[in-house]
N, C-alpha and C. Protein backbone atom coordinates (compact mmCIF):
# COMPACT_ATOMS: atom_id res chain seq x y z
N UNK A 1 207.06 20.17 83.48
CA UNK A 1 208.08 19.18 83.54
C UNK A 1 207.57 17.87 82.92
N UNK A 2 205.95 17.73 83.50
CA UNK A 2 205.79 16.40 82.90
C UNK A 2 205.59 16.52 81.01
N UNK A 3 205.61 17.59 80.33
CA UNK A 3 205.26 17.53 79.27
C UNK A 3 206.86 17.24 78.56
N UNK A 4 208.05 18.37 78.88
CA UNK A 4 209.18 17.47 79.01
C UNK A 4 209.96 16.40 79.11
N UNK A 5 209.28 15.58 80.25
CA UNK A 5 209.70 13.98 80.55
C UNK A 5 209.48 13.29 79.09
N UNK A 6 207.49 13.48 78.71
CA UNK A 6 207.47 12.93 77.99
C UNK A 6 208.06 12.75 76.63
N UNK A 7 208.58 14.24 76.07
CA UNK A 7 209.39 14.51 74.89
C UNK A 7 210.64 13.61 75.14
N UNK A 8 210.91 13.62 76.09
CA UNK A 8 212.37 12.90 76.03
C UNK A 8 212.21 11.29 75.66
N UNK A 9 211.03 10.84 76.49
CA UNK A 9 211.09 9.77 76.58
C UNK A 9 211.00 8.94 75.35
N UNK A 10 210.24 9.95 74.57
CA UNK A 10 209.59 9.50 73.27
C UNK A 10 211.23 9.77 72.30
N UNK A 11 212.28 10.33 72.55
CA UNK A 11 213.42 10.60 71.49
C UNK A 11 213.63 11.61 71.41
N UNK A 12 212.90 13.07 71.91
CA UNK A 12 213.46 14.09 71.51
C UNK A 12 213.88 14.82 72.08
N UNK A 13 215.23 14.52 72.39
CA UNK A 13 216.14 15.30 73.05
C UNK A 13 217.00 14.52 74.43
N UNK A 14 217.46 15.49 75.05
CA UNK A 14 217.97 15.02 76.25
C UNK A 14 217.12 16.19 77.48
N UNK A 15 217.21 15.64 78.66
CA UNK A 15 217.07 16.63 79.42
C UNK A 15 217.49 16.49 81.07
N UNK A 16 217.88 17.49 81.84
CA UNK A 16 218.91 17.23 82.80
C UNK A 16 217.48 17.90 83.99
N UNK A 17 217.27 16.07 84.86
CA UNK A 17 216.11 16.43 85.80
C UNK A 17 216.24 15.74 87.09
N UNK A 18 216.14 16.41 88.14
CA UNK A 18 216.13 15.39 89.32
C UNK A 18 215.95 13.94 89.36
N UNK A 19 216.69 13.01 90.00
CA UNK A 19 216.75 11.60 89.97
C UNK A 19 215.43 11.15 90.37
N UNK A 20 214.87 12.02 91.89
CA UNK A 20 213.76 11.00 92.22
C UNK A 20 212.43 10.81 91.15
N UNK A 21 212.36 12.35 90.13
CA UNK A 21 211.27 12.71 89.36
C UNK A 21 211.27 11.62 88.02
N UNK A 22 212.66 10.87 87.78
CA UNK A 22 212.65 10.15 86.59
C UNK A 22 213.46 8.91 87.12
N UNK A 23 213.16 8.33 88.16
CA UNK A 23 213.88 7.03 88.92
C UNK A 23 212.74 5.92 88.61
N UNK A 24 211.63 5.82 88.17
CA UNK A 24 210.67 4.70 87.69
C UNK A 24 210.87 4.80 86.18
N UNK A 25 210.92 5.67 85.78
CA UNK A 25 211.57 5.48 84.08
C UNK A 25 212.90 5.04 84.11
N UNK A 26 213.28 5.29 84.66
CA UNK A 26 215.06 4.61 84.59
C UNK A 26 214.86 3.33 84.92
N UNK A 27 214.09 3.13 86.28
CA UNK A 27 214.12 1.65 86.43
C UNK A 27 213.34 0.77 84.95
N UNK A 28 212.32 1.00 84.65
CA UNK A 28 211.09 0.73 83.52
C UNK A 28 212.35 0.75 82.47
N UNK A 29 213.29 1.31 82.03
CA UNK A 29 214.46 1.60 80.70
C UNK A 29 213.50 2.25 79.82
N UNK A 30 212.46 3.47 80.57
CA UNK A 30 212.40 4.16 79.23
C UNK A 30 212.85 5.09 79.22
N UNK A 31 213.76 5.39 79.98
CA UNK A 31 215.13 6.40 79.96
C UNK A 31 216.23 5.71 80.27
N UNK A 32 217.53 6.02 79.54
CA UNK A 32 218.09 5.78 80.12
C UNK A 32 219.64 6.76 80.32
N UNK A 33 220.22 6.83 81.53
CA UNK A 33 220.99 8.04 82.15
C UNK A 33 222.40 8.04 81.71
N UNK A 34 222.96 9.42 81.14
CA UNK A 34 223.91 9.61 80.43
C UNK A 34 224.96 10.07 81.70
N UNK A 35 226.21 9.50 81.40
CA UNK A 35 227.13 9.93 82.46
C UNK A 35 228.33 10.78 81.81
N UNK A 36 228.47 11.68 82.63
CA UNK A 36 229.30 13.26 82.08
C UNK A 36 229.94 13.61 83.05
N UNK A 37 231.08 14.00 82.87
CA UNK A 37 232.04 14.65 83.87
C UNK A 37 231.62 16.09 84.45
N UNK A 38 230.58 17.28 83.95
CA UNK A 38 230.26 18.11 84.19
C UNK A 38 229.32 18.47 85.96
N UNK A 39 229.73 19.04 86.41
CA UNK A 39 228.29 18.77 87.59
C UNK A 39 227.12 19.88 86.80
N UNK A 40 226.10 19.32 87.26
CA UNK A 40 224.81 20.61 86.76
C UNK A 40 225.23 21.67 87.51
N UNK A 41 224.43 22.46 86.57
CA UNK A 41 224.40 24.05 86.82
C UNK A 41 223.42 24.23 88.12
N UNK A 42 223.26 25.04 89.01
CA UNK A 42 222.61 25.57 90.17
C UNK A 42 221.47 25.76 89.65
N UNK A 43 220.43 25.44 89.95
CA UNK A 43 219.53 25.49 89.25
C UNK A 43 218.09 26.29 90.15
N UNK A 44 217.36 27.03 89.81
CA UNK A 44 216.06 27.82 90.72
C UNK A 44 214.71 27.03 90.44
N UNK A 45 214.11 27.26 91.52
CA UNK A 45 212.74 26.82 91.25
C UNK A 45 211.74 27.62 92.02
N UNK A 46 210.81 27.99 90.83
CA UNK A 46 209.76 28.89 91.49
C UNK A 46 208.40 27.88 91.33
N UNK A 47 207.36 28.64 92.68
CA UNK A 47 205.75 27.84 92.46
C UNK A 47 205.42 29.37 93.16
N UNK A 48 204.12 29.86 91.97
CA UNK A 48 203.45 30.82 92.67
C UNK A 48 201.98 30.66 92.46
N UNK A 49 201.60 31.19 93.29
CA UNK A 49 199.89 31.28 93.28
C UNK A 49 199.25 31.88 93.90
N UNK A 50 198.04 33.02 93.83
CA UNK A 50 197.32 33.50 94.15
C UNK A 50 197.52 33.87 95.88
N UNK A 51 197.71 35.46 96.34
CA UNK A 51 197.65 34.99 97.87
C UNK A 51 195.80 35.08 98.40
N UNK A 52 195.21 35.19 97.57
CA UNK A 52 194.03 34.73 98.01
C UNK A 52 192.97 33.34 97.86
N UNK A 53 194.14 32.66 97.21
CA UNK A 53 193.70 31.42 97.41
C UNK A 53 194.11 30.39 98.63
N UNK A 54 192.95 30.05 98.98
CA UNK A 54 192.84 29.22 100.20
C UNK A 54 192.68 28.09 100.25
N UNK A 55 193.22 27.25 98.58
CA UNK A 55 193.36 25.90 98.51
C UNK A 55 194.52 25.50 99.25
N UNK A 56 194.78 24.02 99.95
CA UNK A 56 196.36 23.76 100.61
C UNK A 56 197.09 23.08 99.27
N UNK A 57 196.38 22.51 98.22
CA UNK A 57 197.28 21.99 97.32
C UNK A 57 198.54 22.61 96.73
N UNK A 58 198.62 24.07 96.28
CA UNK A 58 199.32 24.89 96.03
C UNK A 58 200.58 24.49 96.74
N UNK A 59 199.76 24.95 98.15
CA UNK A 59 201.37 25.13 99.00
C UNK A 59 201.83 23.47 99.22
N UNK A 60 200.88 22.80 99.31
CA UNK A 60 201.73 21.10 99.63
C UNK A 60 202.66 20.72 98.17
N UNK A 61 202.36 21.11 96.74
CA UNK A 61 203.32 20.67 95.81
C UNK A 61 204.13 21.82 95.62
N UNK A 62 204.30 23.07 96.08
CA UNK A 62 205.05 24.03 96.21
C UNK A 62 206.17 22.94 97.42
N UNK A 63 205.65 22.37 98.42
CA UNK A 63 206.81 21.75 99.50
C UNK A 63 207.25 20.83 98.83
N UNK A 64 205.94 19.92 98.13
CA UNK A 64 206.90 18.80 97.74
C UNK A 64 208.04 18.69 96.89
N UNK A 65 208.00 19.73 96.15
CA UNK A 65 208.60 20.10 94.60
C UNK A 65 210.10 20.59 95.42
N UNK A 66 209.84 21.41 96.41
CA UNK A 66 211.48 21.58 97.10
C UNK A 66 211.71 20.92 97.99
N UNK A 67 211.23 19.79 98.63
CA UNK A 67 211.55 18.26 98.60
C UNK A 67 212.33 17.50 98.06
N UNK A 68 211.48 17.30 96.42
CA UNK A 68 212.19 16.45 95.74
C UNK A 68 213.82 17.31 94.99
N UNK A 69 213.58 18.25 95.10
CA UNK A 69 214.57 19.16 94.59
C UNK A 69 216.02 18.86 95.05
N UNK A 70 215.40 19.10 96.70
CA UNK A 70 217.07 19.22 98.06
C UNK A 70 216.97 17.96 97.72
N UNK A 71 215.96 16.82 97.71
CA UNK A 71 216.80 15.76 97.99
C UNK A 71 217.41 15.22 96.87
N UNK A 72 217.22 15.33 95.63
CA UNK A 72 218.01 15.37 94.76
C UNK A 72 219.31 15.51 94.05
N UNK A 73 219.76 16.77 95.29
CA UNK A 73 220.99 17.35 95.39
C UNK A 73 222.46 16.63 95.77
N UNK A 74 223.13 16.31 95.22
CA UNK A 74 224.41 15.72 96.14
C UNK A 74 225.32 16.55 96.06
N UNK A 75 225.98 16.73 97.20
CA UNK A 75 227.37 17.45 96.96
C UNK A 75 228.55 16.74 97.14
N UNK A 76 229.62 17.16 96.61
CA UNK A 76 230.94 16.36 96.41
C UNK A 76 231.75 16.30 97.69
């Protein structure tokens, strides 16, 4: 994602990403947010890793990531 952010930020392209993940670039104006009548598409998110790894980082940005995800979400 972060290699994404940065393509955008730099001009190339558009890209459709959770508010909280690009809410300091929006504030900063090095993005700035296009408004469309469409709602986004439903979107999945996977984090996998090793079940024999016994690092906690995995699983804490595996939570945080569907964290920032739900809270991201609004419904109408």
């Amino acid at each position: 994602m972060a290699s994404l952010l940065t393509m955008v930020a730099q001009g190339i392209g558009v890209a459709l990403m959770p508010e909280p993940i690009v809410r300091q670039m929006l504030d900063d104006q090095q993005l700035i947010e296009l408004n469309i009548d469409q709602a986004a598409p439903a979107l999945s998110f996977n984090c996998s890793w090793r079940l024999d790894d016994d690092r906690i980082l995995p699983q804490l940005l595996a939570n945080s990531s569907r964290e920032i995800m739900t809270d991201g979400i609004q419904t109408a």
